[in-house]
N, C-alpha and C. Protein backbone atom coordinates (compact mmCIF):
# COMPACT_ATOMS: atom_id res chain seq x y z
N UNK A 1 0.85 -1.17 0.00
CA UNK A 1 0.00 0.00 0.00
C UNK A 1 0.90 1.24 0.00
N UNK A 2 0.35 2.17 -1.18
CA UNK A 2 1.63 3.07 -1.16
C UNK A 2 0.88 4.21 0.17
N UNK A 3 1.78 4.79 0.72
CA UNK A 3 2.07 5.94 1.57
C UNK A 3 2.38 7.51 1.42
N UNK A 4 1.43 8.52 1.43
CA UNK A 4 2.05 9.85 1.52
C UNK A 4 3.32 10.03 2.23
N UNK A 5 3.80 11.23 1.89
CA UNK A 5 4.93 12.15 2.69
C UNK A 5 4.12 12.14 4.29
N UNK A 6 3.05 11.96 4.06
CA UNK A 6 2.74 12.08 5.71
C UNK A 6 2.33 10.86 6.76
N UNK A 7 2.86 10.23 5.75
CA UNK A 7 2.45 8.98 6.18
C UNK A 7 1.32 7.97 6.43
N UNK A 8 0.24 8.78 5.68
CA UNK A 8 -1.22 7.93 5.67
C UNK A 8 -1.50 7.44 4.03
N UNK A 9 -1.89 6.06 3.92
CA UNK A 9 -2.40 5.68 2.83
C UNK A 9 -2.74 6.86 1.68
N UNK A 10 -2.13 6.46 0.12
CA UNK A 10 -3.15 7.33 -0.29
C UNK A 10 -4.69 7.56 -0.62
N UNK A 11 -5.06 6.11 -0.79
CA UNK A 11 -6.45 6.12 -1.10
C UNK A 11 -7.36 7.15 0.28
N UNK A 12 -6.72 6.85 1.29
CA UNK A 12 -7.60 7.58 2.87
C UNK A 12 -6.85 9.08 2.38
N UNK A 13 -6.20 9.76 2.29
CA UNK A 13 -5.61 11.17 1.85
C UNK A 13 -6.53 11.24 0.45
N UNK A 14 -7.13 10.78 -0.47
CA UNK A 14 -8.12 10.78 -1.59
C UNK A 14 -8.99 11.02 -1.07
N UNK A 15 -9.51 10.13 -0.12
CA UNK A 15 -10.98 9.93 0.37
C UNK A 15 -11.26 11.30 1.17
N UNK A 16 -10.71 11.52 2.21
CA UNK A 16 -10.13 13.11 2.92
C UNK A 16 -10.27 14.14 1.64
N UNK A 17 -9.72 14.21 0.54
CA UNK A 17 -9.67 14.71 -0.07
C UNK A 17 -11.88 15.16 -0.49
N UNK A 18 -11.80 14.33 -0.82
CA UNK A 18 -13.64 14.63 -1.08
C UNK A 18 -14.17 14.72 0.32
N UNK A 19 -14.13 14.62 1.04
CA UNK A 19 -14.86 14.56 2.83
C UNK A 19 -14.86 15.79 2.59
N UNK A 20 -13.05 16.43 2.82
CA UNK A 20 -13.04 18.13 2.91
C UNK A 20 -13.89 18.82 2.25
N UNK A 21 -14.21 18.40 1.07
CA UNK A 21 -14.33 19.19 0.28
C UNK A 21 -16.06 19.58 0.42
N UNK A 22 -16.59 17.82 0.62
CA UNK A 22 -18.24 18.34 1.17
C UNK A 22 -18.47 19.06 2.06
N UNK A 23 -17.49 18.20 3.14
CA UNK A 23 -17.81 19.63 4.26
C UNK A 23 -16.79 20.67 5.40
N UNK A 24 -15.65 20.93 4.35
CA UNK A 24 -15.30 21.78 4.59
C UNK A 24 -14.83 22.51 4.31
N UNK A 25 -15.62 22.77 2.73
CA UNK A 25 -15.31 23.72 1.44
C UNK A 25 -14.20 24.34 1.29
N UNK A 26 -13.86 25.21 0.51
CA UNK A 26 -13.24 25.77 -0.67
C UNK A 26 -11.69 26.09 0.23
N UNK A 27 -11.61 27.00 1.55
CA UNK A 27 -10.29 26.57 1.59
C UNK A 27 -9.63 25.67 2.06
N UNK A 28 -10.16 24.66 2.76
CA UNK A 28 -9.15 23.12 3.04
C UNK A 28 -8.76 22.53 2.24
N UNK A 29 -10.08 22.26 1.16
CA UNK A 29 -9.86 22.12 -0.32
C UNK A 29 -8.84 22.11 -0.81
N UNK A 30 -8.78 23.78 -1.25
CA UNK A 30 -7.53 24.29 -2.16
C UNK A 30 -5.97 23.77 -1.29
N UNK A 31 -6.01 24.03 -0.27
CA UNK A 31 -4.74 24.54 1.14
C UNK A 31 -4.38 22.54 0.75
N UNK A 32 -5.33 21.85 1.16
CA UNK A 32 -5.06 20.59 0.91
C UNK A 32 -4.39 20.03 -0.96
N UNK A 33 -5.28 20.48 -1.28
CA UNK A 33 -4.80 20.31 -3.12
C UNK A 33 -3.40 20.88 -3.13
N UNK A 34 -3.37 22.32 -3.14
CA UNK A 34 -1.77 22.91 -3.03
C UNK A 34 -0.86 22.36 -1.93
N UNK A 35 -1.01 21.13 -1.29
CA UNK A 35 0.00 20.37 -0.80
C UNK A 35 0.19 19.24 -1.28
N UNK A 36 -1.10 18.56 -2.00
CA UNK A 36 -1.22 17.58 -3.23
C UNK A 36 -0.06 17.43 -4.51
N UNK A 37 -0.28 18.83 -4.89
CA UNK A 37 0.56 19.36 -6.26
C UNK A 37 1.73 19.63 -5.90
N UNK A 38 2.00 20.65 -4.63
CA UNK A 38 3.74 20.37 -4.65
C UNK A 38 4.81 19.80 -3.23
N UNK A 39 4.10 18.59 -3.07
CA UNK A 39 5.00 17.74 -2.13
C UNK A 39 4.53 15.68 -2.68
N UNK A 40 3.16 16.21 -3.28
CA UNK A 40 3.30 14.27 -3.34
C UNK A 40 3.48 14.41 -4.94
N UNK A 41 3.92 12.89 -4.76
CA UNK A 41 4.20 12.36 -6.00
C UNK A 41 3.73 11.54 -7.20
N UNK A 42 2.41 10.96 -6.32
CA UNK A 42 1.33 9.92 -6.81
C UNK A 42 0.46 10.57 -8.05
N UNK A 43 0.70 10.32 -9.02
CA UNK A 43 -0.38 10.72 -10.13
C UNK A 43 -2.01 10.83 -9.74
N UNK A 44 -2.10 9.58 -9.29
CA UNK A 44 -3.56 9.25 -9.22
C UNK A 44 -3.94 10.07 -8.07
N UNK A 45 -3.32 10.56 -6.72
CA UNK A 45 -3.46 10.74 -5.64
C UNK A 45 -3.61 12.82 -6.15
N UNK A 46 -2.71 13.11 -7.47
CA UNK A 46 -2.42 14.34 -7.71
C UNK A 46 -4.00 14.74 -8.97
N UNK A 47 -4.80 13.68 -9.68
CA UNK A 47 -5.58 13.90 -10.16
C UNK A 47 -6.89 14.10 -9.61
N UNK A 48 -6.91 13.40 -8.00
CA UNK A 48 -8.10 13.07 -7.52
C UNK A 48 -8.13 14.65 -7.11
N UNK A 49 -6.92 15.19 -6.14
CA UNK A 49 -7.58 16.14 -5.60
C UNK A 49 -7.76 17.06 -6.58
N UNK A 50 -7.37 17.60 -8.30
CA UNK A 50 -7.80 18.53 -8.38
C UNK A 50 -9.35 17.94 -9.37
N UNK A 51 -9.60 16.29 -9.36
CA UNK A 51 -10.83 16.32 -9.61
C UNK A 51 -11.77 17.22 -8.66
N UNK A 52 -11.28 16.46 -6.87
CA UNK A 52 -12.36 17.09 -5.97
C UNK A 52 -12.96 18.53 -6.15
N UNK A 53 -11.64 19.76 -6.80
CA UNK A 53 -12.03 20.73 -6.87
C UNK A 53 -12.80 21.25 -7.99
N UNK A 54 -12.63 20.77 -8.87
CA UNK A 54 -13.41 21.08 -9.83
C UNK A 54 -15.20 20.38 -10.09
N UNK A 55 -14.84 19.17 -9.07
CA UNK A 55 -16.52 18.98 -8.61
C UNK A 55 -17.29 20.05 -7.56
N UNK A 56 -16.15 20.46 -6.59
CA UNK A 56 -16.84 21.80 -5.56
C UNK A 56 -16.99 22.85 -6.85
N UNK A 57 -16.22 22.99 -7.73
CA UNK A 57 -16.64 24.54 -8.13
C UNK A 57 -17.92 24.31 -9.36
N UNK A 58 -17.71 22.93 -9.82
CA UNK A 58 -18.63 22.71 -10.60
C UNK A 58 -19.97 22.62 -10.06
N UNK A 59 -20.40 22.23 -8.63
CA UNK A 59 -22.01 22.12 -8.09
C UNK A 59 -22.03 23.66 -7.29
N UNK A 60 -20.86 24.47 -7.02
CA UNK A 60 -20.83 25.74 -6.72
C UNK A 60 -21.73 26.74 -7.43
N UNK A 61 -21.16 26.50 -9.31
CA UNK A 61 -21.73 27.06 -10.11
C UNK A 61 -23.13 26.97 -10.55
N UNK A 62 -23.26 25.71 -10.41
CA UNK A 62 -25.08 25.36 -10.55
C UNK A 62 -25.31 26.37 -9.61
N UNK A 63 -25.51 25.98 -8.96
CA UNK A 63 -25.94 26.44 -7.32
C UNK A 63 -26.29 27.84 -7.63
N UNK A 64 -24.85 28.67 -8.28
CA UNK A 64 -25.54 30.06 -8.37
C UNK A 64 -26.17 30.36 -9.58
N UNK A 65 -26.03 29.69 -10.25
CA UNK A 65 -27.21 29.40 -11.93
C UNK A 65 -28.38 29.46 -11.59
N UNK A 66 -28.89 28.12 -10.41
CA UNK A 66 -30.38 28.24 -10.55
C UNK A 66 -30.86 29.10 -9.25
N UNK A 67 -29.59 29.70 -8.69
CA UNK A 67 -29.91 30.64 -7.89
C UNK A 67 -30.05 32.27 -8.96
N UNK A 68 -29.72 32.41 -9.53
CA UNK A 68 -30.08 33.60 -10.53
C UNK A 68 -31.63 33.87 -11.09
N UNK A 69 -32.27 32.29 -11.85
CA UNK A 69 -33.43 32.41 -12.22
C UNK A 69 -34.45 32.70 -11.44
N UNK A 70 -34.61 32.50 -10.28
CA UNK A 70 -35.85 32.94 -9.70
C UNK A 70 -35.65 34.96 -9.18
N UNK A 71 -34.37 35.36 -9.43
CA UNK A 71 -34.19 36.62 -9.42
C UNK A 71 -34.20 37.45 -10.89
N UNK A 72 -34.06 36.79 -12.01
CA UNK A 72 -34.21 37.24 -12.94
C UNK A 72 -35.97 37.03 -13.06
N UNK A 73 -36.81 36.19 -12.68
CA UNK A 73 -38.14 35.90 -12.62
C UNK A 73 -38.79 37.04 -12.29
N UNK A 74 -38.18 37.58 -10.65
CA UNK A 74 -38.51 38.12 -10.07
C UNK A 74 -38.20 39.94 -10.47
N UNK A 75 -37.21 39.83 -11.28
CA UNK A 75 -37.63 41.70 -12.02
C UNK A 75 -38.49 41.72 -12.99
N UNK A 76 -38.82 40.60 -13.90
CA UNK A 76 -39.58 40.51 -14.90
C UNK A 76 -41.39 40.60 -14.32
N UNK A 77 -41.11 40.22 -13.34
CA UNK A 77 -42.36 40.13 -12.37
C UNK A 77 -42.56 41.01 -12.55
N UNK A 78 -41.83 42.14 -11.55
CA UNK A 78 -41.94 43.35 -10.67
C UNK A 78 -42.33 44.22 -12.11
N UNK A 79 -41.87 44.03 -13.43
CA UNK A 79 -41.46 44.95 -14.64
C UNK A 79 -43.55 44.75 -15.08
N UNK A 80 -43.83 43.80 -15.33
CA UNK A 80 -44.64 43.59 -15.44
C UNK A 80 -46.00 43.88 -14.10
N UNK A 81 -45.98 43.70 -13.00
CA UNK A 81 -46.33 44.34 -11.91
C UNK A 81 -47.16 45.78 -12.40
N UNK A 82 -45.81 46.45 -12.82
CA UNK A 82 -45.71 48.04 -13.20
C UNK A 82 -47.39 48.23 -14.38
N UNK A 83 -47.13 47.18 -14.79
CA UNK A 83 -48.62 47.64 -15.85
C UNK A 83 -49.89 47.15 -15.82
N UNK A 84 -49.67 45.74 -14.96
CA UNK A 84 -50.68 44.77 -14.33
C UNK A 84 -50.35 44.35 -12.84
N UNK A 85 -50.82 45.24 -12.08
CA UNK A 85 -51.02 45.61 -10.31
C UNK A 85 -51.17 43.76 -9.57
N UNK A 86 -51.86 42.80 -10.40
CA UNK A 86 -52.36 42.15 -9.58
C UNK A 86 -51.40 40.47 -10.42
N UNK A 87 -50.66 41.16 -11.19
CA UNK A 87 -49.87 40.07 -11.81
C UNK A 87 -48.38 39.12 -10.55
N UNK A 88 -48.80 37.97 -10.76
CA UNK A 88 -47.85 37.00 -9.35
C UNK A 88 -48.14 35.91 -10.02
N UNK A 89 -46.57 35.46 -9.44
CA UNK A 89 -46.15 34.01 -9.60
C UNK A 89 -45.63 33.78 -8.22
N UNK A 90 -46.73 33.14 -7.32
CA UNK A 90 -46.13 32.59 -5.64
C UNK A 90 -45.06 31.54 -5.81
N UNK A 91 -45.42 30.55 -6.72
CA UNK A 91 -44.80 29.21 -6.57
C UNK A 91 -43.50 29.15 -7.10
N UNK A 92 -42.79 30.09 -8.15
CA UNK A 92 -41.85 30.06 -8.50
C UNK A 92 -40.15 29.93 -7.59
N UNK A 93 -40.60 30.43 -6.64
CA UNK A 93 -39.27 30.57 -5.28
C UNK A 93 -39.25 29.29 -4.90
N UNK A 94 -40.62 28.45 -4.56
CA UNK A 94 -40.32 27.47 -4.02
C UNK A 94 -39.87 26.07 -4.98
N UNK A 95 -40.18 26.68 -6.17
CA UNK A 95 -39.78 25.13 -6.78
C UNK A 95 -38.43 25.58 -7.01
N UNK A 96 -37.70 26.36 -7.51
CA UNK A 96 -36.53 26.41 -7.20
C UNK A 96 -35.50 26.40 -6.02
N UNK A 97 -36.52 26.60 -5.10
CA UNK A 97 -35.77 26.33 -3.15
C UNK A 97 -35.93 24.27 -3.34
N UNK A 98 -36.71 24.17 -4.07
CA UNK A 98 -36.59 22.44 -4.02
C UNK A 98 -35.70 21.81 -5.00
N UNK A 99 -35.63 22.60 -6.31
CA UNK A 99 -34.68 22.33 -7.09
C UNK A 99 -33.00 22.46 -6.77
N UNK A 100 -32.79 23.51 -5.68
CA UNK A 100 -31.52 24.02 -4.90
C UNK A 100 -31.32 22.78 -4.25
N UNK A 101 -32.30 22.03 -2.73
CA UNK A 101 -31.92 21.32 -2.23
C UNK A 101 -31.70 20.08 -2.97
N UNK A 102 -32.42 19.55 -4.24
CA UNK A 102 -31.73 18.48 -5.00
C UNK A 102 -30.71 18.30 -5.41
N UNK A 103 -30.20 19.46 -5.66
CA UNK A 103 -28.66 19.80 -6.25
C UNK A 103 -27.58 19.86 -4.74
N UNK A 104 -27.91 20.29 -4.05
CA UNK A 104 -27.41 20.24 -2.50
C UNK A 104 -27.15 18.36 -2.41
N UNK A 105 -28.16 17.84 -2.43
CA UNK A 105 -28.54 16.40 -2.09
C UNK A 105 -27.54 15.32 -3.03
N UNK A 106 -27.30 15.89 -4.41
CA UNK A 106 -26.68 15.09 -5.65
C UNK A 106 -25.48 15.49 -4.87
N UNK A 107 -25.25 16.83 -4.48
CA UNK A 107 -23.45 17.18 -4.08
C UNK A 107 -23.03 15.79 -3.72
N UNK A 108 -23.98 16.18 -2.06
CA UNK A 108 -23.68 15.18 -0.68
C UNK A 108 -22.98 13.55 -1.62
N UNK A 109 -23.92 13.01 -2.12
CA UNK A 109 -24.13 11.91 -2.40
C UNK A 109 -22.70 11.39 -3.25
N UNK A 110 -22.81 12.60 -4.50
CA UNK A 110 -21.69 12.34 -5.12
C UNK A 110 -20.45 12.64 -4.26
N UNK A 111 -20.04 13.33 -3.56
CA UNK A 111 -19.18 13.37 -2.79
C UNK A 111 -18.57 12.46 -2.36
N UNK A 112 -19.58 11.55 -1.62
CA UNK A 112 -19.74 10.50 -0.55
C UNK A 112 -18.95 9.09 -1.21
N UNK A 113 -20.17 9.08 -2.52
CA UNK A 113 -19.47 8.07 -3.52
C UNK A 113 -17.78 8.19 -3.37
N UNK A 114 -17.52 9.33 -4.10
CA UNK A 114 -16.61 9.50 -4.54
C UNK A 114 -15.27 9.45 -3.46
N UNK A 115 -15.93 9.55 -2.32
CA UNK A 115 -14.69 9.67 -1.33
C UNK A 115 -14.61 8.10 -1.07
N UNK A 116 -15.55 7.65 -1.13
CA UNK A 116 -15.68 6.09 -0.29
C UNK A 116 -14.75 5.09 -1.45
N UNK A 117 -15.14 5.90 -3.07
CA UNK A 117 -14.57 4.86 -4.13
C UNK A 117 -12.80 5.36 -3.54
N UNK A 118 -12.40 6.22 -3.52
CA UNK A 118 -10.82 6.78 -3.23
C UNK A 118 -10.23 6.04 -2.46
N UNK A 119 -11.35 5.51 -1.22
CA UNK A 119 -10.67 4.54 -0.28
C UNK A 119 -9.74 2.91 -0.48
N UNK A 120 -10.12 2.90 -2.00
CA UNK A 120 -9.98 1.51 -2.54
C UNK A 120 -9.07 2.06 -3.35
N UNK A 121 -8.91 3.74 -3.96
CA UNK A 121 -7.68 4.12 -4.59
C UNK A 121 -8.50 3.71 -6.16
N UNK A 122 -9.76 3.91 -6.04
CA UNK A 122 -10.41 3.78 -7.72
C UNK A 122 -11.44 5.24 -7.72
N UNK A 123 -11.74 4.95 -8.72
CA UNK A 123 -12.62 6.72 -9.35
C UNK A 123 -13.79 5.92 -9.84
N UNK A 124 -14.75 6.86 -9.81
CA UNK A 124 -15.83 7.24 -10.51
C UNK A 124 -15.58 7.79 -11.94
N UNK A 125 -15.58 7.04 -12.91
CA UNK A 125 -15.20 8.10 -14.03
C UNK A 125 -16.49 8.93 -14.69
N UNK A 126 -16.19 9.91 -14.95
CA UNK A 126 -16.66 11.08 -15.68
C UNK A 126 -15.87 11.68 -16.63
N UNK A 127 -16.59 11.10 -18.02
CA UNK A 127 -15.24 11.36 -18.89
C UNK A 127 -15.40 12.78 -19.33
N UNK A 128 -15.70 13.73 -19.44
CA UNK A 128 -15.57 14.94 -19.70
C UNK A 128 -14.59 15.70 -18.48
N UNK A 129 -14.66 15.03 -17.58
CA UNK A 129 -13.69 15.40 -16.28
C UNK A 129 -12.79 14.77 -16.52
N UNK A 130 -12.88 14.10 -16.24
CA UNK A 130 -11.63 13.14 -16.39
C UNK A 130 -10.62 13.44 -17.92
N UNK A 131 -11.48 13.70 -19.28
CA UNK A 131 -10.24 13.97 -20.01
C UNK A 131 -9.74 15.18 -19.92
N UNK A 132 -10.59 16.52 -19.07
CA UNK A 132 -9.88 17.76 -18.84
C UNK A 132 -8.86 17.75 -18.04
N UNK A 133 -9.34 17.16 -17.00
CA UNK A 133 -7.59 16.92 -15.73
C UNK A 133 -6.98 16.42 -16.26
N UNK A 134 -6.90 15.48 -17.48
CA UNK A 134 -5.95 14.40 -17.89
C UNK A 134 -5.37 15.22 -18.86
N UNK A 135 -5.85 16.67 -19.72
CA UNK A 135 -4.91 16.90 -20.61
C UNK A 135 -4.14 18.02 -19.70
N UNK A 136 -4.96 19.08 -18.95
CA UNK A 136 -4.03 19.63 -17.82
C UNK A 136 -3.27 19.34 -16.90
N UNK A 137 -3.43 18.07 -16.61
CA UNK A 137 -2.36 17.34 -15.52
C UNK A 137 -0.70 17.16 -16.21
N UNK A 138 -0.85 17.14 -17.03
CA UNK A 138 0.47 16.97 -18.03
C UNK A 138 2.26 17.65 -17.40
């Protein structure tokens, strides 16, 4: 079983790697990755963490995507409001407050996967991820 510079397995330093990242976002993350990239040596151990990050910034970005539409909803409302007093859409906030926590829920999950597969020192592949880290990892 190979070993970090710090002396813990790498697959458990992988797995750590996604834990942090569900829940203890963006700078353990990075602080952890930028000790990834310049002290270990393990390819696989050097791809995972900057997969992890690009899965935080990738459900980051949803997140504020379908956090935009119900505010772009909501001037078009108000714009319209202006000429018809009694014009509303109630339900629109909440299906997107349910659509938020699904995307919240896929994070968790994928996370979880993904840390638990690391433990065995294997991936989840996602090939559109996977061939971007693979031509930037170079």
């Amino acid at each position: 079983m190979q070993k970090t510079k710090l002396g813990i397995s790498v697959g458990l330093f992988g797995a750590a790697l996604y834990f942090v990242g569900l829940f203890g976002g963006y700078i353990a993350l990075i602080l952890l990755t930028g000790y990834v990239l310049l002290c270990e040596e393990d390819e696989w151990l050097r791809k995972t963490s900057v997969k992890a990050v690009i899965l935080l910034a990738a459900f980051s970005l949803i997140t504020v995507i379908i956090g935009f539409i119900p505010d772009t909803l909501d001037i078009i409302t108000s714009s319209v409001r202006t000429v018809f007093s009694s014009f509303s859409i109630p339900f629109i906030p909440a299906i997107f407050s349910i659509i938020l926590k699904m995307v919240s829920m896929i994070k968790s999950i994928a996370f979880i996967i993904f840390g638990l597969m690391a433990l065995k020192k294997s991936d989840v592949k996602i090939s559109y991820l996977d061939n971007f880290v693979d031509k930037y990892m170079q």
